[in-house]
C-alpha atoms as a PDB file:
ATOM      1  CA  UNK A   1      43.663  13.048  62.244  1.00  0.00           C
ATOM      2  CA  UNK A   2      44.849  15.673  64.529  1.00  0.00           C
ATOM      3  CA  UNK A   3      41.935  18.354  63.924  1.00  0.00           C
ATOM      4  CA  UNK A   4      38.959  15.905  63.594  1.00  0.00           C
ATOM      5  CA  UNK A   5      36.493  13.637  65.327  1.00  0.00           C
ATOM      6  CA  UNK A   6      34.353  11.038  64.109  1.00  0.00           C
ATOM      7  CA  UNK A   7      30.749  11.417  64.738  1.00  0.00           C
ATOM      8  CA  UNK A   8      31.349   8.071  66.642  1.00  0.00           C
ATOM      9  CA  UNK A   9      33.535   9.087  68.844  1.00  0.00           C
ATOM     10  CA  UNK A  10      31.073  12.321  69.649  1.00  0.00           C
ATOM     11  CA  UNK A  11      28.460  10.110  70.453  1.00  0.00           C
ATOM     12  CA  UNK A  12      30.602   8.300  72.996  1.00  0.00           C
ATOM     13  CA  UNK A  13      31.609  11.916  74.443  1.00  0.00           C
ATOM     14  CA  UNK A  14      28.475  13.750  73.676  1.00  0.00           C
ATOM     15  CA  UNK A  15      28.071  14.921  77.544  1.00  0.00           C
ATOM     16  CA  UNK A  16      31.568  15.457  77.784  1.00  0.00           C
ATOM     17  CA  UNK A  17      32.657  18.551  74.920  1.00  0.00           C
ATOM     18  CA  UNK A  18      30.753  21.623  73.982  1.00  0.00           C
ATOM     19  CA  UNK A  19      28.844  21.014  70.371  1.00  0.00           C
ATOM     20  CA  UNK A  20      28.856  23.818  68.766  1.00  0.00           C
ATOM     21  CA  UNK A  21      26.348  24.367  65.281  1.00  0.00           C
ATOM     22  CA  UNK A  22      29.010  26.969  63.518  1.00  0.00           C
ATOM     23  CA  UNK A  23      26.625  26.734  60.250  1.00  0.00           C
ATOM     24  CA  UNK A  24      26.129  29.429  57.882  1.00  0.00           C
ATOM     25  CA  UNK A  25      24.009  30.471  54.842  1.00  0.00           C
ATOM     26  CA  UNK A  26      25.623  30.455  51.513  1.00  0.00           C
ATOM     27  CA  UNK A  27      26.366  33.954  49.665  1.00  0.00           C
ATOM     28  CA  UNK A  28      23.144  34.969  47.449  1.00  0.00           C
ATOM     29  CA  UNK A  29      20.456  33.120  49.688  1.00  0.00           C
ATOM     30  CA  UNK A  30      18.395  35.323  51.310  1.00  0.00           C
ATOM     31  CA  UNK A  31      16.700  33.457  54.235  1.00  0.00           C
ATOM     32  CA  UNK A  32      18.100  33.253  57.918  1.00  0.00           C
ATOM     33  CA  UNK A  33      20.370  29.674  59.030  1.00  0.00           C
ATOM     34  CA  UNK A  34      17.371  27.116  59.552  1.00  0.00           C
ATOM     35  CA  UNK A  35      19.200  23.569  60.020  1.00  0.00           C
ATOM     36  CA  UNK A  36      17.040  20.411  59.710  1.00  0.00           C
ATOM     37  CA  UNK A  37      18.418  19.509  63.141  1.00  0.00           C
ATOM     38  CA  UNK A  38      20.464  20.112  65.342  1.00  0.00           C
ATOM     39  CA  UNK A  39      22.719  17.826  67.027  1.00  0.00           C
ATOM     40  CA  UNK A  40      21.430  17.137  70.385  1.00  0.00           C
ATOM     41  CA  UNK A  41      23.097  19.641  73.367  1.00  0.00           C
ATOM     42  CA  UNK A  42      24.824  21.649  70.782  1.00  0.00           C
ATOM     43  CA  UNK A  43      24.591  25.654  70.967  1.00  0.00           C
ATOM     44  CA  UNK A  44      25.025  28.234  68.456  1.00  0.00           C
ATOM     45  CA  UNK A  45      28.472  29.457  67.216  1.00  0.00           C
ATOM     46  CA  UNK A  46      26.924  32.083  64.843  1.00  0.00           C
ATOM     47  CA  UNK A  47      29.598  33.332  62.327  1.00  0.00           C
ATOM     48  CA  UNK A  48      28.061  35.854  60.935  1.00  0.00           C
ATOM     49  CA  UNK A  49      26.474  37.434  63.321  1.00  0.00           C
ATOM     50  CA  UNK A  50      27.514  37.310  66.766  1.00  0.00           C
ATOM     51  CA  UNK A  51      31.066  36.685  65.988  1.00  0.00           C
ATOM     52  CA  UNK A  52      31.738  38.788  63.427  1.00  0.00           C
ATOM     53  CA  UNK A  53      33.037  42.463  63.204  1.00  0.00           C
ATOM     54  CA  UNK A  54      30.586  45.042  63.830  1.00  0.00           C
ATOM     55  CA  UNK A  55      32.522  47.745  62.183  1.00  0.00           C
ATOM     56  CA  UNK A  56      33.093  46.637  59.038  1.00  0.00           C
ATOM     57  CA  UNK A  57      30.034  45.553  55.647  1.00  0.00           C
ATOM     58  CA  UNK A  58      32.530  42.689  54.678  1.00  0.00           C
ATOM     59  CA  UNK A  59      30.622  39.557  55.488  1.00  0.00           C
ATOM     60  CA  UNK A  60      31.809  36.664  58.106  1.00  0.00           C
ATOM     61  CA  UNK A  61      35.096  39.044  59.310  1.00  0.00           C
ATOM     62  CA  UNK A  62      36.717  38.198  62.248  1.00  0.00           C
ATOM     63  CA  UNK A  63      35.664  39.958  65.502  1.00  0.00           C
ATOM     64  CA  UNK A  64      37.784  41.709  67.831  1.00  0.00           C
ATOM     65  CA  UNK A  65      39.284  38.997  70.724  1.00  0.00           C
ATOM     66  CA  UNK A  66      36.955  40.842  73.555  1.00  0.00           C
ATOM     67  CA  UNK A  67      34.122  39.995  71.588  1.00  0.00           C
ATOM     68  CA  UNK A  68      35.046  36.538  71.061  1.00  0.00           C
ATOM     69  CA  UNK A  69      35.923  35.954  74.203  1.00  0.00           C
ATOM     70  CA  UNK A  70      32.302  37.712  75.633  1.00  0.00           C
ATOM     71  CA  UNK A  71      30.622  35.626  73.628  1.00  0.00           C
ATOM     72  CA  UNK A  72      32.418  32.074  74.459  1.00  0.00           C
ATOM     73  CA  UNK A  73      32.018  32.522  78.227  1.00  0.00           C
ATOM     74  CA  UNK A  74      27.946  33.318  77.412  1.00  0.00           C
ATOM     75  CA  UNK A  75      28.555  29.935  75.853  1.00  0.00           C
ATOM     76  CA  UNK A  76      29.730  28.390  79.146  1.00  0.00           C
ATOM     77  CA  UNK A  77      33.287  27.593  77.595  1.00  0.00           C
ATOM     78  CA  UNK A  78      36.222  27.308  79.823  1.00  0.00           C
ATOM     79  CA  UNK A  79      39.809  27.101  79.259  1.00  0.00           C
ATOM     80  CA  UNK A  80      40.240  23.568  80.034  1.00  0.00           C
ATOM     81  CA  UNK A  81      36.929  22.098  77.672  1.00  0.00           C
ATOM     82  CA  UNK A  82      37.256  20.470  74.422  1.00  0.00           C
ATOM     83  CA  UNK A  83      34.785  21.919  71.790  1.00  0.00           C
ATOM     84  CA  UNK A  84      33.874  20.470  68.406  1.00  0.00           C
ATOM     85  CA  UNK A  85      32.280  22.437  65.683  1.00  0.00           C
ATOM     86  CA  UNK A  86      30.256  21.392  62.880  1.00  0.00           C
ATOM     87  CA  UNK A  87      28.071  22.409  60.154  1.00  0.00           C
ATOM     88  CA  UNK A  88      24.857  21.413  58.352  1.00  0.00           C
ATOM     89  CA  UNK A  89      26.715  20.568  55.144  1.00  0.00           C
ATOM     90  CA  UNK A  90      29.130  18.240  55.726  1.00  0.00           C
ATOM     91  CA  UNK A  91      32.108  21.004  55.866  1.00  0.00           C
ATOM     92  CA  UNK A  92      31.491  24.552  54.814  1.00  0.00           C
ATOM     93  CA  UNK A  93      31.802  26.806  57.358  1.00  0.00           C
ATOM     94  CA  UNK A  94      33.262  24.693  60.789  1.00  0.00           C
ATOM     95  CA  UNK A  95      36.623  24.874  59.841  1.00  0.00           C
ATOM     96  CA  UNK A  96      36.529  28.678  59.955  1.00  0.00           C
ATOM     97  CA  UNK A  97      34.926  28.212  63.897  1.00  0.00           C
ATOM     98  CA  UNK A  98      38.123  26.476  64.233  1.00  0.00           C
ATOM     99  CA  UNK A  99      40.268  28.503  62.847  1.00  0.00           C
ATOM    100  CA  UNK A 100      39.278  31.155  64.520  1.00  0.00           C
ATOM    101  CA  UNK A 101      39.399  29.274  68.157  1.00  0.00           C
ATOM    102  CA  UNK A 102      43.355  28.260  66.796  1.00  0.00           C
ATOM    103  CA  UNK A 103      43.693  32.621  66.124  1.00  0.00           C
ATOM    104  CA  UNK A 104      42.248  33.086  70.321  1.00  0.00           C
ATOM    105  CA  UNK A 105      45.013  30.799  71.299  1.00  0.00           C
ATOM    106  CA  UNK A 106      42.693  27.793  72.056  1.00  0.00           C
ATOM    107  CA  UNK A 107      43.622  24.768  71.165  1.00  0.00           C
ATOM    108  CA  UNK A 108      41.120  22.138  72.208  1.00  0.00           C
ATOM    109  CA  UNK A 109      38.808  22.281  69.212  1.00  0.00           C
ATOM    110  CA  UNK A 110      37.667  19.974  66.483  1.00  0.00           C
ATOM    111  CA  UNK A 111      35.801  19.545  63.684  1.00  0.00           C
ATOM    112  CA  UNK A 112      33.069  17.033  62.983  1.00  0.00           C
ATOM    113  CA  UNK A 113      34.344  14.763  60.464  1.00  0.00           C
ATOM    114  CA  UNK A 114      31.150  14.735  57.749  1.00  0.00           C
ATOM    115  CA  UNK A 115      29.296  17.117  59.951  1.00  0.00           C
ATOM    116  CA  UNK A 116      25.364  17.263  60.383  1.00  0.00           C
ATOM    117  CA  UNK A 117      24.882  15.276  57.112  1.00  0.00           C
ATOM    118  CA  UNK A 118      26.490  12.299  58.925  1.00  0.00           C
ATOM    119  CA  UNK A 119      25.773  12.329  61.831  1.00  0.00           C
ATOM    120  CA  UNK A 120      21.708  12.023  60.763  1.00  0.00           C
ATOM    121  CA  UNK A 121      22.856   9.188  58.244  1.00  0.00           C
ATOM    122  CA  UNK A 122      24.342   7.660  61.396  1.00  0.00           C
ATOM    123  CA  UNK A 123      20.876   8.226  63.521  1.00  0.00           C
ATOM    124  CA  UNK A 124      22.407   9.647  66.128  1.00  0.00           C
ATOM    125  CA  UNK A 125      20.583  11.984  68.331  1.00  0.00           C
ATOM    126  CA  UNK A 126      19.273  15.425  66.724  1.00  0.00           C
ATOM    127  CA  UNK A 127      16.875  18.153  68.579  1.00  0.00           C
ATOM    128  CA  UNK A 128      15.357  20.944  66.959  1.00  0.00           C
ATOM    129  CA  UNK A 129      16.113  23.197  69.524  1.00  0.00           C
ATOM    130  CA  UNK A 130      19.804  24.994  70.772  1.00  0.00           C
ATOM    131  CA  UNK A 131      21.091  23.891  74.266  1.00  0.00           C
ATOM    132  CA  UNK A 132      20.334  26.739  76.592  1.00  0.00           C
ATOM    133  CA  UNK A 133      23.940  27.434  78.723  1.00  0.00           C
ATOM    134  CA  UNK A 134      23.227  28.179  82.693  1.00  0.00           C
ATOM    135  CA  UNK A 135      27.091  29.444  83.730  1.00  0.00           C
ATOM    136  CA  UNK A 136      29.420  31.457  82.245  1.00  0.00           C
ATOM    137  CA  UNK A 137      32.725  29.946  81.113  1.00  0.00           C
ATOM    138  CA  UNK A 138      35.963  31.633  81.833  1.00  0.00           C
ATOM    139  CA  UNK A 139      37.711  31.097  77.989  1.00  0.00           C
ATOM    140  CA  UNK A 140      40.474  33.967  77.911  1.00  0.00           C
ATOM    141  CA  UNK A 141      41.139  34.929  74.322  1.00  0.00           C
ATOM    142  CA  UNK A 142      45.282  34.884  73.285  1.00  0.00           C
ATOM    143  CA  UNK A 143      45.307  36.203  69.842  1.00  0.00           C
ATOM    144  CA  UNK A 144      47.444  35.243  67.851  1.00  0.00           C
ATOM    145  CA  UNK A 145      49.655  36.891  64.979  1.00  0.00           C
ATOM    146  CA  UNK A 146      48.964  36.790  61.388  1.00  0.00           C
ATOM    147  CA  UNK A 147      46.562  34.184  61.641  1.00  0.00           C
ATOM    148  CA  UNK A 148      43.916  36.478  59.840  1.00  0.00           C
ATOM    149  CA  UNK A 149      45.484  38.900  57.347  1.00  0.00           C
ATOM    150  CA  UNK A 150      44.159  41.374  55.199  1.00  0.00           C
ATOM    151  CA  UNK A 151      44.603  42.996  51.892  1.00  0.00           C
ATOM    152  CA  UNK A 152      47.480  44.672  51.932  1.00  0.00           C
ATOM    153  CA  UNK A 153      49.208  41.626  53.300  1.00  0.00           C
ATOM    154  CA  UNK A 154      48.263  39.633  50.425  1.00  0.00           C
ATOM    155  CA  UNK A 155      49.589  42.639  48.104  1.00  0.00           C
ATOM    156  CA  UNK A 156      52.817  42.499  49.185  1.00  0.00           C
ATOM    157  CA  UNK A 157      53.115  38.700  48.873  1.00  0.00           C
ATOM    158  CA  UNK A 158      51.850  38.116  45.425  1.00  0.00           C
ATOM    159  CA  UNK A 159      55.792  38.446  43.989  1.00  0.00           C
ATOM    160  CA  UNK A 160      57.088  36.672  46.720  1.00  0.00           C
ATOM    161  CA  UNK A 161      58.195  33.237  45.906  1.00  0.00           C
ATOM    162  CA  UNK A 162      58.588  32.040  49.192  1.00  0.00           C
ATOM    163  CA  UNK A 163      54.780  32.806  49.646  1.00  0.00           C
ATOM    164  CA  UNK A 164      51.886  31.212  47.837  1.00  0.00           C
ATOM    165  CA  UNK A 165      48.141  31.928  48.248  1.00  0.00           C
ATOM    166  CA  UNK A 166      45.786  29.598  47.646  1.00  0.00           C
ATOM    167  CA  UNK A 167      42.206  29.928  46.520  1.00  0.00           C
ATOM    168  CA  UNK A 168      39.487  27.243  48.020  1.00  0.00           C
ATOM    169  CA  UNK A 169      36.831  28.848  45.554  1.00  0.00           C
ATOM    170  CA  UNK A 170      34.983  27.083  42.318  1.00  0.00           C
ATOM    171  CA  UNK A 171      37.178  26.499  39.250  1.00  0.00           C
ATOM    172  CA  UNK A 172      34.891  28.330  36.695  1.00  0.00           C
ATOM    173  CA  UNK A 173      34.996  31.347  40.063  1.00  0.00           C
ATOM    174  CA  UNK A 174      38.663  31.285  39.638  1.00  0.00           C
ATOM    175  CA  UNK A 175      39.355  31.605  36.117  1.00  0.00           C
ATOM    176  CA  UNK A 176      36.096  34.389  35.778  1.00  0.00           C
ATOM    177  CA  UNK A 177      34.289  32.411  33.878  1.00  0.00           C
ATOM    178  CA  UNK A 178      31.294  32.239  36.605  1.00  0.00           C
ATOM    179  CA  UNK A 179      30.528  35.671  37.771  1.00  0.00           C
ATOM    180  CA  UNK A 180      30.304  35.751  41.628  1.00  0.00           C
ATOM    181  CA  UNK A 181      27.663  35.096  43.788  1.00  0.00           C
ATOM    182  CA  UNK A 182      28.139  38.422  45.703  1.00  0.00           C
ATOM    183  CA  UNK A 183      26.464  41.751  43.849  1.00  0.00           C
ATOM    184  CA  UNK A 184      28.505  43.986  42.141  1.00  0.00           C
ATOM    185  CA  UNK A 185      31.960  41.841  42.140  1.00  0.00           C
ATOM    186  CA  UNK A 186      34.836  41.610  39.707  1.00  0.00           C
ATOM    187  CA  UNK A 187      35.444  38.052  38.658  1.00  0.00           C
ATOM    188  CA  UNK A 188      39.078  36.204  38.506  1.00  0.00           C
ATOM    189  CA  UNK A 189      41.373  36.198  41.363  1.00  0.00           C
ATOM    190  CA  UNK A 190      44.321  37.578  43.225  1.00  0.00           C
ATOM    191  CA  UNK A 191      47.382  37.207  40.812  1.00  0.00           C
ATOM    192  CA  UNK A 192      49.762  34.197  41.324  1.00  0.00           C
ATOM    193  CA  UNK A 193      47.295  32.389  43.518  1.00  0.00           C
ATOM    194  CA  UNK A 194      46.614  28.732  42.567  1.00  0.00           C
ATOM    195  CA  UNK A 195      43.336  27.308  43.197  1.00  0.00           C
ATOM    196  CA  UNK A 196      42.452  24.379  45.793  1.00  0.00           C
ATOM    197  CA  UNK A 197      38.613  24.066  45.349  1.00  0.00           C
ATOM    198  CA  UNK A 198      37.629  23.119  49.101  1.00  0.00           C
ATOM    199  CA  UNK A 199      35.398  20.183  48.003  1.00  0.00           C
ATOM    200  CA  UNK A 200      38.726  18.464  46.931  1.00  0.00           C
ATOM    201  CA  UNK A 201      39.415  18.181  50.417  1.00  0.00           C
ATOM    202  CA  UNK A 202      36.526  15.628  50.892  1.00  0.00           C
ATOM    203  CA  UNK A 203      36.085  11.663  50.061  1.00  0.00           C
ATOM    204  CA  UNK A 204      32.902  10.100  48.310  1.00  0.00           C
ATOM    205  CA  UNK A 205      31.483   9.895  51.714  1.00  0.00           C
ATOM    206  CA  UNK A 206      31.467  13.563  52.146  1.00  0.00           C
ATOM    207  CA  UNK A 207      34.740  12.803  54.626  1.00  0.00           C
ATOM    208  CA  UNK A 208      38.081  14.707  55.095  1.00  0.00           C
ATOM    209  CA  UNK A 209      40.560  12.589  52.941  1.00  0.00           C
ATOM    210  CA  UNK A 210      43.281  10.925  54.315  1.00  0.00           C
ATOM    211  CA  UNK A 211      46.845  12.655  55.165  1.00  0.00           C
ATOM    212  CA  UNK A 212      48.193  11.218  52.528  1.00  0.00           C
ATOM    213  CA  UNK A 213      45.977  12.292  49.824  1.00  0.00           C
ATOM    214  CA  UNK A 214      45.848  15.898  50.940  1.00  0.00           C
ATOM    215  CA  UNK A 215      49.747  16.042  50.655  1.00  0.00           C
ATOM    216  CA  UNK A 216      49.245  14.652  47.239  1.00  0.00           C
ATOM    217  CA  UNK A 217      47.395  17.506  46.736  1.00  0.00           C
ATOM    218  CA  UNK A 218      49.197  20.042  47.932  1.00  0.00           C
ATOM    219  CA  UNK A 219      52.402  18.504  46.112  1.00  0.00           C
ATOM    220  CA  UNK A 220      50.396  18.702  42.939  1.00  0.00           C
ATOM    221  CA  UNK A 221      49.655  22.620  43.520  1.00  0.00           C
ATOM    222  CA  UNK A 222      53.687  22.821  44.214  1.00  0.00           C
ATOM    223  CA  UNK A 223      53.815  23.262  47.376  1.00  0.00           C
ATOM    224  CA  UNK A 224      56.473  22.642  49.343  1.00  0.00           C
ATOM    225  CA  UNK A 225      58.265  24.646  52.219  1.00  0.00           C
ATOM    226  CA  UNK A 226      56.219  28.159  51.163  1.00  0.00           C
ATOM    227  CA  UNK A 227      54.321  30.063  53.554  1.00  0.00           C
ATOM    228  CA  UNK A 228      50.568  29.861  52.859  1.00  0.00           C
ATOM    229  CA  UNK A 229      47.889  32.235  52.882  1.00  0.00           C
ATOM    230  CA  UNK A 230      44.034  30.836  51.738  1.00  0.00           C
ATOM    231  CA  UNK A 231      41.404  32.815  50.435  1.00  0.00           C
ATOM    232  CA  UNK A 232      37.678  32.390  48.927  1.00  0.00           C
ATOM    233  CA  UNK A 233      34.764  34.243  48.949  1.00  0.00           C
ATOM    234  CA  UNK A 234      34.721  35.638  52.215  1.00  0.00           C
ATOM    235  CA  UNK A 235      37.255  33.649  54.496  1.00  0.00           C
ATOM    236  CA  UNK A 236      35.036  30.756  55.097  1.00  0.00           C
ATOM    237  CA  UNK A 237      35.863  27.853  53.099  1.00  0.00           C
ATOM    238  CA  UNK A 238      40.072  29.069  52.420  1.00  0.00           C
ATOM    239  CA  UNK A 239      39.921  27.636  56.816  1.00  0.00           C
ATOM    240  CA  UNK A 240      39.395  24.257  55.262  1.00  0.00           C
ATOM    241  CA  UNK A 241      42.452  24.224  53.378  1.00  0.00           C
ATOM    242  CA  UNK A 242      44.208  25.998  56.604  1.00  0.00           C
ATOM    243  CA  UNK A 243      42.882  22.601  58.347  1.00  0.00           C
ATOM    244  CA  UNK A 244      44.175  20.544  56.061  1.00  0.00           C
ATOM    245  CA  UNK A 245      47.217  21.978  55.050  1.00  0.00           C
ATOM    246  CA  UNK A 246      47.563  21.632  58.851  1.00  0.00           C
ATOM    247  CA  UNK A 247      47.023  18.358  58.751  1.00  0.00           C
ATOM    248  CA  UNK A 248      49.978  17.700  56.608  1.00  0.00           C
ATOM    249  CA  UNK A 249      52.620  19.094  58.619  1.00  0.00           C
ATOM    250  CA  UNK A 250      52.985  23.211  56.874  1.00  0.00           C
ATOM    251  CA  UNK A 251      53.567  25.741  59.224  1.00  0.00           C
ATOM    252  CA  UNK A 252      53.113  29.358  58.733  1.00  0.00           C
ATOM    253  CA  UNK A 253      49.354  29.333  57.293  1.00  0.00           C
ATOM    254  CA  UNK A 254      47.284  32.506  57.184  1.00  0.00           C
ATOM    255  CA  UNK A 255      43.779  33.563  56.290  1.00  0.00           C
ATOM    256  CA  UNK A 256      43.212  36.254  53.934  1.00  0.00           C
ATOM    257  CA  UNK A 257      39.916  37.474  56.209  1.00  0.00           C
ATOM    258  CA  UNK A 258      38.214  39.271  53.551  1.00  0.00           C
ATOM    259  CA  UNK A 259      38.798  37.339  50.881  1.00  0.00           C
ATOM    260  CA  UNK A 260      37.272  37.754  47.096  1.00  0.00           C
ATOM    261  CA  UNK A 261      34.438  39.998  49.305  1.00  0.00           C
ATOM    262  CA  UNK A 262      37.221  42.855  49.509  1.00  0.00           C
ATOM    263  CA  UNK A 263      39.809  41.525  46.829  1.00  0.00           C
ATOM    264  CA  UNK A 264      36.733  41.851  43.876  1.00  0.00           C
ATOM    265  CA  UNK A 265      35.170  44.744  44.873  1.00  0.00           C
ATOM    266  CA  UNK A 266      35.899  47.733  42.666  1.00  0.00           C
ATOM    267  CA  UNK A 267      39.532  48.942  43.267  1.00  0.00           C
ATOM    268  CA  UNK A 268      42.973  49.386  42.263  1.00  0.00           C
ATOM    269  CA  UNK A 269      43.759  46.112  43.714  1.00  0.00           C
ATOM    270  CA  UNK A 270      45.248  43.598  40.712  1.00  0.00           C
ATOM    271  CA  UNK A 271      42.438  40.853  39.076  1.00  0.00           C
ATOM    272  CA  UNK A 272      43.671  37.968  36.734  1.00  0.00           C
ATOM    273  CA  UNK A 273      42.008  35.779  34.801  1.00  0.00           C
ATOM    274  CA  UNK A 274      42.435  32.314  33.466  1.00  0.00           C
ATOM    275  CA  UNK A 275      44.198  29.516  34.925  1.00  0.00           C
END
């Protein structure tokens, strides 16, 4: 697959790519990112802090392209270097480090197929310490259009037919019969959005699933030449089903960046409930 790498083939190339831990905390736990290991060489891609938008409460939102590109070179990346990203649970949160490479206009990034999980079921080399970069890379950031979009963006596509949004949260988060993890949150979601949870994506193995089973999928959700936008809770998982949607071949994919942490605050904005 196009977007991934085995954790085989990383330990063949381990001295050859930048590793980078792009792990976060889930929403509602309290305590700082502490992985049980970290893969060994691998710095810190840190999502929601580093690389995410100063200006704004929402949680995880993308940074401005100077920042992202500030903090890359710190990282010792350079235009020409492959990267792959991972996470501590398999896939939660490296997609979105991936995405958000694909929105800089770089396109020499992966994700870890079965991420930390596997790669310690695999024995494969683990530290407890982040690689410490001596020289600065020379990544130039090339944003790119519409690959993050926010709420009023979503708005205006929700009675659009040739647009569909999907939602990578929970079922029971979807319908609003879970409240959300987030404080002080409406529950239900954006109207005319169909939901995708993200786990879907994966095999028994805790493994992207095969081409063919994603379009399956996707073809059971009706999709079919639409443009796609993907949401969640707060832009994170809705990059996995950006992956894999582009995986199967669809074009014109965006990310709602704020997700349910904007869309279900208090507002004006429209809720719906159900299936």
């Amino acid at each position: 697959m196009k977007n991934l790498k085995s954790c085989e083939w990383l330990a063949e190339h381990l001295n050859k790519v930048h590793v980078l831990d792009a792990g976060i905390v889930k929403p509602g736990v309290k305590t700082s990112y502490a992985p049980s290991a970290i893969i060994h060489g691998a710095k810190r891609f840190d999502i929601s802090g580093a690389l995410s938008d100063p200006n704004t409460d929402l949680p995880n939102s993308m940074c401005e392209s100077t920042q992202f590109q500030a903090n890359m070179r710190q990282l010792g990346i350079n235009q020409t270097d492959t990267v792959v990203v991972y996470d501590d649970m398999g896939l939660f949160s490296a997609a979105r480090a991936w995405w958000m490479f694909k929105s800089m206009g770089f396109e020499q990034v992966y994700v870890l197929d079965g991420g930390l999980p596997r790669w310690q079921a695999l024995d494969l080399p683990c530290v407890q310490e982040y690689a410490i970069n001596q020289d600065v890379g020379d990544f130039v950031a090339k944003p790119r259009a519409n690959y993050f979009i926010d709420s009023q963006q979503v708005l205006r596509a929700i009675n659009n037919d040739a647009i569909l949004l999907l939602d990578a949260r929970g079922t029971k988060r979807f319908t609003g019969e879970d409240s959300e993890p987030r404080e002080n949150m409406r529950s239900g979601h954006i109207p005319n959005s169909k939901n995708l949870p993200y786990q879907q994506i994966l095999n028994e193995q805790g493994l992207v699933k095969s081409v063919e089973a994603l379009k399956t999928l996707f073809a059971n959700l009706g999709v079919t030449d639409q443009a796609l936008q993907f949401s969640c809770g707060s832009g994170v998982t809705a990059c996995i089903l950006a992956m894999a949607a582009d995986e199967c071949g669809f074009v014109n994919l965006a990310v709602y960046d704020g997700s349910w942490s904007e869309w279900g605050q208090p507002s004006d904005l429209p809720v719906a409930t159900g299936v």
